[in-house]
N, C-alpha and C. Protein backbone atom coordinates (compact mmCIF):
# COMPACT_ATOMS: atom_id res chain seq x y z
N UNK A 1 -46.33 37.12 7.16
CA UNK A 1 -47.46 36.22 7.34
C UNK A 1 -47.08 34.83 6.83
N UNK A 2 -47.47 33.77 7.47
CA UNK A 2 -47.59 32.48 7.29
C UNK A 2 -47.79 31.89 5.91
N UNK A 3 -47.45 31.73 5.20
CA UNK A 3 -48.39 30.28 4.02
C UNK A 3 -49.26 29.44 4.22
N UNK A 4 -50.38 29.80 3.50
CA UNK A 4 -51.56 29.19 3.94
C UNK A 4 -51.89 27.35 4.54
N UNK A 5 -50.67 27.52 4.01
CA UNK A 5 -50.61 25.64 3.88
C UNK A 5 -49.40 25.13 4.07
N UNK A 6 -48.69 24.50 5.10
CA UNK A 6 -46.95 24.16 5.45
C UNK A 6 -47.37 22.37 5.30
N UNK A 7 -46.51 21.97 4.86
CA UNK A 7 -46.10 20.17 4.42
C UNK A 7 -44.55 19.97 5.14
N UNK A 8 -45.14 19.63 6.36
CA UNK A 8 -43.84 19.08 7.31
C UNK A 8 -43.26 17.98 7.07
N UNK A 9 -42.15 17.56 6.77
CA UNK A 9 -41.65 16.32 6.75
C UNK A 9 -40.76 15.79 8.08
N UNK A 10 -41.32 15.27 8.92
CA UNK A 10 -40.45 14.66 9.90
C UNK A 10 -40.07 13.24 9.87
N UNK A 11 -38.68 13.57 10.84
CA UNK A 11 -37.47 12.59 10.66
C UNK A 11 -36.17 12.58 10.98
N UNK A 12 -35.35 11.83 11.63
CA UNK A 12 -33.97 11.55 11.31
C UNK A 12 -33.43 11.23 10.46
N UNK A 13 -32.67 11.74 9.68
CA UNK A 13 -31.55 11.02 8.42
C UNK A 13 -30.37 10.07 8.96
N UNK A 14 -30.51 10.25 10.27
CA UNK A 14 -29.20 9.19 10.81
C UNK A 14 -30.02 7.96 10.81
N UNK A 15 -31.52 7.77 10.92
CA UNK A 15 -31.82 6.36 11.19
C UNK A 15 -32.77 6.12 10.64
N UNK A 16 -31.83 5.93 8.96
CA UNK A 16 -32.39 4.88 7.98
C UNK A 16 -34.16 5.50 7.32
N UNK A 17 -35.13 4.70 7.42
CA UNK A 17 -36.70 4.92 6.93
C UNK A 17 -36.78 6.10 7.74
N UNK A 18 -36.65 6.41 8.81
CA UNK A 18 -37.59 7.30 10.01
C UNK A 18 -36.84 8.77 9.51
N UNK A 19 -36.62 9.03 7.70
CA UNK A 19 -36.21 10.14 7.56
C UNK A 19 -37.31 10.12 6.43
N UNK A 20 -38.00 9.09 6.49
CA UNK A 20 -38.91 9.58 4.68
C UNK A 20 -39.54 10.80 4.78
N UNK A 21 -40.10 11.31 5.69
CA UNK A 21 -40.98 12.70 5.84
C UNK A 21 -40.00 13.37 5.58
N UNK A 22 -38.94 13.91 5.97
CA UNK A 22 -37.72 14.39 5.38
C UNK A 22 -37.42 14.74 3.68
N UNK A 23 -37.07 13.22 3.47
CA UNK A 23 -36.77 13.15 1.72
C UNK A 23 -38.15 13.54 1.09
N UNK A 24 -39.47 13.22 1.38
CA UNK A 24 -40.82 13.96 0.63
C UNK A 24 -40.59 14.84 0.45
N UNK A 25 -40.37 15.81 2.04
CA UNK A 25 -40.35 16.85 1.26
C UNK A 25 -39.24 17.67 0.85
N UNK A 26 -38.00 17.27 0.69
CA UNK A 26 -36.77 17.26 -0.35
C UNK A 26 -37.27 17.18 -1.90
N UNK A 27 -38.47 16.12 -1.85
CA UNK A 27 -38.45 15.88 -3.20
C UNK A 27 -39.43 17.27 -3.64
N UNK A 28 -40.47 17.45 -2.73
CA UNK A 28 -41.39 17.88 -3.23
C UNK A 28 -40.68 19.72 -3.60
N UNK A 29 -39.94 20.00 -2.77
CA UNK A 29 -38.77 20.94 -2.94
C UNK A 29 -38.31 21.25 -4.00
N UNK A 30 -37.32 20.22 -4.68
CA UNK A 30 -36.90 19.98 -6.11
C UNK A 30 -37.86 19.88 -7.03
N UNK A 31 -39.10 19.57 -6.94
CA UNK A 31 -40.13 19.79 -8.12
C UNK A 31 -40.63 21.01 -7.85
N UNK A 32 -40.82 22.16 -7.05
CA UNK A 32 -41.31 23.38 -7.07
C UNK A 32 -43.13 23.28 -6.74
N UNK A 33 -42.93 24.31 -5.84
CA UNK A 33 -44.18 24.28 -5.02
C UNK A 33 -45.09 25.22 -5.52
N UNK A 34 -45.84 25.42 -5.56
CA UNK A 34 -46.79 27.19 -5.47
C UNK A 34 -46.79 27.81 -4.83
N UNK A 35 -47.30 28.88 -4.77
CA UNK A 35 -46.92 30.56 -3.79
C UNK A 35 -48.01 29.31 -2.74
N UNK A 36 -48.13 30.24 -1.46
CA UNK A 36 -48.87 29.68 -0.45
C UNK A 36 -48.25 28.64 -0.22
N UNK A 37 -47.49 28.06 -0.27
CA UNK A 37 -46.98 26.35 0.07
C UNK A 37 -45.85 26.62 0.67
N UNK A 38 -45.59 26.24 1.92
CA UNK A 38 -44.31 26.23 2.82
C UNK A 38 -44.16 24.71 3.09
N UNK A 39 -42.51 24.64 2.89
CA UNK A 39 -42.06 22.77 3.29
C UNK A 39 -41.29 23.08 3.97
N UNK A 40 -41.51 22.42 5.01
CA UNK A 40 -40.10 22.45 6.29
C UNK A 40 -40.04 21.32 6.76
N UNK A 41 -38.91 20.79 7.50
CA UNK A 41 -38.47 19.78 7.27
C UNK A 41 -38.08 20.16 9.10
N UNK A 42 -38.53 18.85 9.75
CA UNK A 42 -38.54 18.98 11.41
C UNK A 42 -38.14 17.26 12.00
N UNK A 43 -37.89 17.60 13.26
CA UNK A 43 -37.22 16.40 13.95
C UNK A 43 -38.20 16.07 14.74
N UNK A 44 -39.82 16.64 14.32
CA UNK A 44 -40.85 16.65 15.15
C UNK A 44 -41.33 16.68 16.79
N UNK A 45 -40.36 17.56 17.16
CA UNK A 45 -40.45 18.18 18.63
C UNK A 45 -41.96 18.74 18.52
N UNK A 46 -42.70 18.11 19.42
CA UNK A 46 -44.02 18.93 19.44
C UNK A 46 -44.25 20.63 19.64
N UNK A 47 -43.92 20.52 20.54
CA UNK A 47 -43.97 22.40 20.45
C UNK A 47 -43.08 23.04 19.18
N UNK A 48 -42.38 22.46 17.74
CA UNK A 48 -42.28 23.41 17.08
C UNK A 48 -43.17 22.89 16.34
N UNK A 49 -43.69 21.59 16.04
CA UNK A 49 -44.77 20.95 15.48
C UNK A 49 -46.42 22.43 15.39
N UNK A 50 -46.51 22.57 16.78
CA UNK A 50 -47.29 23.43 17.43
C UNK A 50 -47.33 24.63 16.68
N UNK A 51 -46.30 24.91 16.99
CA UNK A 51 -46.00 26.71 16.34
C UNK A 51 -46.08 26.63 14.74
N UNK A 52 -45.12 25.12 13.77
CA UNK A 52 -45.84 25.43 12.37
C UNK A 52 -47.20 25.58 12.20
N UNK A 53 -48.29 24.88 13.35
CA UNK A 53 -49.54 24.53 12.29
C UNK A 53 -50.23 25.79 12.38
N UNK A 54 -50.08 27.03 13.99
CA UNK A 54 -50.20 27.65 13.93
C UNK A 54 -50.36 28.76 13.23
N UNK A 55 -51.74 29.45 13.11
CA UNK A 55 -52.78 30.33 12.10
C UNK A 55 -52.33 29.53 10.37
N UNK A 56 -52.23 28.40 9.97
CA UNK A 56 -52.57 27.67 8.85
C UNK A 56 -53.43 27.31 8.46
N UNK A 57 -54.04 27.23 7.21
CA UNK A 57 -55.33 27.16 6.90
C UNK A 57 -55.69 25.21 6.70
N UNK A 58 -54.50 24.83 6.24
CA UNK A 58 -54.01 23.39 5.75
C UNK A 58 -52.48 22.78 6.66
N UNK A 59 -51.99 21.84 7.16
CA UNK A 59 -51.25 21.03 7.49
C UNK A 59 -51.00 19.95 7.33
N UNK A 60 -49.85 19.65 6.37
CA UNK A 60 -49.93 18.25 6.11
C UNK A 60 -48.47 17.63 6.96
N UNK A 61 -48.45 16.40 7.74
CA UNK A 61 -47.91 15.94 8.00
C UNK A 61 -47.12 14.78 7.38
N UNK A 62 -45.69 14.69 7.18
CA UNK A 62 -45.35 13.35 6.53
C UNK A 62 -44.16 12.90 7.60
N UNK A 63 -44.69 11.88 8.04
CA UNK A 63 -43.81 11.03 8.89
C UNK A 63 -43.69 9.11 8.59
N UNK A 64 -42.90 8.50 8.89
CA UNK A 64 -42.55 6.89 9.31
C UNK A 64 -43.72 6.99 10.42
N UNK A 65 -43.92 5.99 10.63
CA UNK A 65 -44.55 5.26 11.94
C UNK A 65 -44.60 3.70 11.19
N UNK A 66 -44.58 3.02 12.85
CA UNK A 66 -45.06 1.94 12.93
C UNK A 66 -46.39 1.08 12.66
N UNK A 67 -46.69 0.48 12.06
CA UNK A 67 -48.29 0.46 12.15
C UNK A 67 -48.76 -0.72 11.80
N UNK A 68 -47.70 -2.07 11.30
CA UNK A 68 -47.74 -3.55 11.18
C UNK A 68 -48.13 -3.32 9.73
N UNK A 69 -48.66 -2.33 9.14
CA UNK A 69 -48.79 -2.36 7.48
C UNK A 69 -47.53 -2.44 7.09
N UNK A 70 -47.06 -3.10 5.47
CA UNK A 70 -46.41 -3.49 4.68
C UNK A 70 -45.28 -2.07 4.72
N UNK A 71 -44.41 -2.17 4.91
CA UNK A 71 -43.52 -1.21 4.73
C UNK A 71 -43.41 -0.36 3.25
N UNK A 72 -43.38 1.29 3.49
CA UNK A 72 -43.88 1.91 2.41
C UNK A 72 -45.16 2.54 2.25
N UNK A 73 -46.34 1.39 2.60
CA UNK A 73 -47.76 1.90 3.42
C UNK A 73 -47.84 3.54 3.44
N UNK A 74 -49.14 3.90 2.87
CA UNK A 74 -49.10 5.48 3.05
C UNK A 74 -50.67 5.31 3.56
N UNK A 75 -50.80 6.28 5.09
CA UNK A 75 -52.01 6.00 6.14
C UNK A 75 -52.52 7.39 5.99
N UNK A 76 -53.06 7.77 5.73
CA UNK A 76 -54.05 9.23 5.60
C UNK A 76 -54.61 9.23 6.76
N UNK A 77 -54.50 9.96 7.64
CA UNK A 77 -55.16 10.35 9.51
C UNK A 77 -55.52 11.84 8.66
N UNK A 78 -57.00 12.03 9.76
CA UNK A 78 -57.60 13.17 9.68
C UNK A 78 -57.02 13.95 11.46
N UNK A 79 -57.62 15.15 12.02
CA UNK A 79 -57.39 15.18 13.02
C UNK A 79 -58.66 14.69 14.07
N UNK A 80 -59.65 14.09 13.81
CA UNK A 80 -60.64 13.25 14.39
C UNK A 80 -59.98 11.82 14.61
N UNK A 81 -59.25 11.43 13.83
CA UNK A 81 -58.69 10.03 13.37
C UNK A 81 -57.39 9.87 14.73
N UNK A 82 -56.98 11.12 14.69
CA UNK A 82 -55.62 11.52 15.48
C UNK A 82 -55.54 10.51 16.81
N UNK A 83 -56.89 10.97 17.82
CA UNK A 83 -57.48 10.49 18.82
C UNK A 83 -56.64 9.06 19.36
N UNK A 84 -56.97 8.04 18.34
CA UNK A 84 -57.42 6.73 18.04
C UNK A 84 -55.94 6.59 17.88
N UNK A 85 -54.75 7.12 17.52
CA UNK A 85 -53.53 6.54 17.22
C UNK A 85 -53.04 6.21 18.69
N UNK A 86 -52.10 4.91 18.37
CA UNK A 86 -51.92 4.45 20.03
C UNK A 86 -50.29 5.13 20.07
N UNK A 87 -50.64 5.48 21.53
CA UNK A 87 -49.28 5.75 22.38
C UNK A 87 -48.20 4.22 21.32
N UNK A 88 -47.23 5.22 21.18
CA UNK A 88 -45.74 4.27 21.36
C UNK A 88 -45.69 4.17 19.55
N UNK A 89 -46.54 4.38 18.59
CA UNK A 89 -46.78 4.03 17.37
C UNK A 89 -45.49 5.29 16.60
N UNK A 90 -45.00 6.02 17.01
CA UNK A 90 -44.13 7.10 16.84
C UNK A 90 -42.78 6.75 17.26
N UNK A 91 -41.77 7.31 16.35
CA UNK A 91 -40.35 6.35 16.95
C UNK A 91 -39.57 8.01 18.07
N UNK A 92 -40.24 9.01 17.68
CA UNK A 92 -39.60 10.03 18.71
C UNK A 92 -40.58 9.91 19.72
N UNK A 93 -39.75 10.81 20.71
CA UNK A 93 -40.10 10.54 22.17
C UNK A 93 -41.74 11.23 22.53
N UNK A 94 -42.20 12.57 22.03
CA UNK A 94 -43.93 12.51 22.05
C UNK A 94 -43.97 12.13 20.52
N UNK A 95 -44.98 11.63 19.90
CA UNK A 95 -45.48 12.16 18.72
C UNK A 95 -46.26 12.76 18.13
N UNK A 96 -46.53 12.61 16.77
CA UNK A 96 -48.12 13.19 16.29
C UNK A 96 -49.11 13.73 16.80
N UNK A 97 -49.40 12.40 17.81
CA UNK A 97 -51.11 12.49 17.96
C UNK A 97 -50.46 13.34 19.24
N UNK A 98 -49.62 12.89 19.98
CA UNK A 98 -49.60 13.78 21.71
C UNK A 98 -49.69 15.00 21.01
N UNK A 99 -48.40 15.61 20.12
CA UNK A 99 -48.47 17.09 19.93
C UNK A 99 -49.63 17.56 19.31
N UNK A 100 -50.58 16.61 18.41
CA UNK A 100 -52.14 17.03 18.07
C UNK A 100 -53.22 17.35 19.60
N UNK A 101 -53.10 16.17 20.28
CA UNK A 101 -53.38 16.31 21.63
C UNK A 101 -52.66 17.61 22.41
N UNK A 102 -52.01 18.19 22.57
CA UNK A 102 -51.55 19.36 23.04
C UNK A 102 -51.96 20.36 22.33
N UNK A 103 -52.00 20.40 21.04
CA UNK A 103 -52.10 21.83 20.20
C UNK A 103 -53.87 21.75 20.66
N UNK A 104 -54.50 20.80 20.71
CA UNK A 104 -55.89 21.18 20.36
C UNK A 104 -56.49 21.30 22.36
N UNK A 105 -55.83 20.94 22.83
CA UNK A 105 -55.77 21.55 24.44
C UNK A 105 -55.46 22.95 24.79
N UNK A 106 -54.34 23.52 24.06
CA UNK A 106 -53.86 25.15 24.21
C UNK A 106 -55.01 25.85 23.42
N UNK A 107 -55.69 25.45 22.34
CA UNK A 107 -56.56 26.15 21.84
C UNK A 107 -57.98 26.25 23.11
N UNK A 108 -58.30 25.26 23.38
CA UNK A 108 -59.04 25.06 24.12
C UNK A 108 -59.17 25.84 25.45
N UNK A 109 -58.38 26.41 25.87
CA UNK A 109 -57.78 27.36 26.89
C UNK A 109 -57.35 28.27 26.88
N UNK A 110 -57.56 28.65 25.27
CA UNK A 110 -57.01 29.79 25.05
C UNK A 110 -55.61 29.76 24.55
N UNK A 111 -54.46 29.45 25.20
CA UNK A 111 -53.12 29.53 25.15
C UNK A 111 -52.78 29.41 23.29
């Protein structure tokens, strides 16, 4: 069975900032988690995006994005909030919100 709660860090380590979701949760790793707490560390392909959040009670996402705030900037999105993020704000090819947009479509249909 799953852990109630997975803290994804997505990212490349070849390119520079767009690995911080990465090193979070490296760090958060090295300080030790609690039972229920899964950290995995993804290149944020939506469909495996999909399959972590899958039967989780909690999902936390840590990624880079673009967003004209001060570099470093930490943006708290709900999944209501998700909606509202614009196309292109993601440096991989779907992001966030599409694979939020997809996961909450397969539910919707069943799938």
């Amino acid at each position: 069975m799953a852990a109630s709660t997975v803290v994804i860090g997505i990212g490349n380590p070849l390119r520079g900032d767009d690995a911080a979701g990465r090193t979070v949760v490296r760090s958060l790793r090295a300080a030790g988690m609690p039972v229920g707490v899964e950290l995995v560390e993804s290149d944020g392909d939506p469909a495996t995006l999909i399959e972590l959040w899958r039967g989780r009670d909690v999902a936390l996402v840590v990624d880079a994005v673009r967003s004209g705030a001060a570099p470093g900037s930490i943006h708290h999105l709900e999944l209501p909030g998700m909606a509202a993020v614009p196309p292109g704000t993601s440096s991989h090819g779907l992001g966030l919100a599409e694979a939020v947009g997809i996961a909450q479509i397969r539910r919707a249909v069943g799938a």
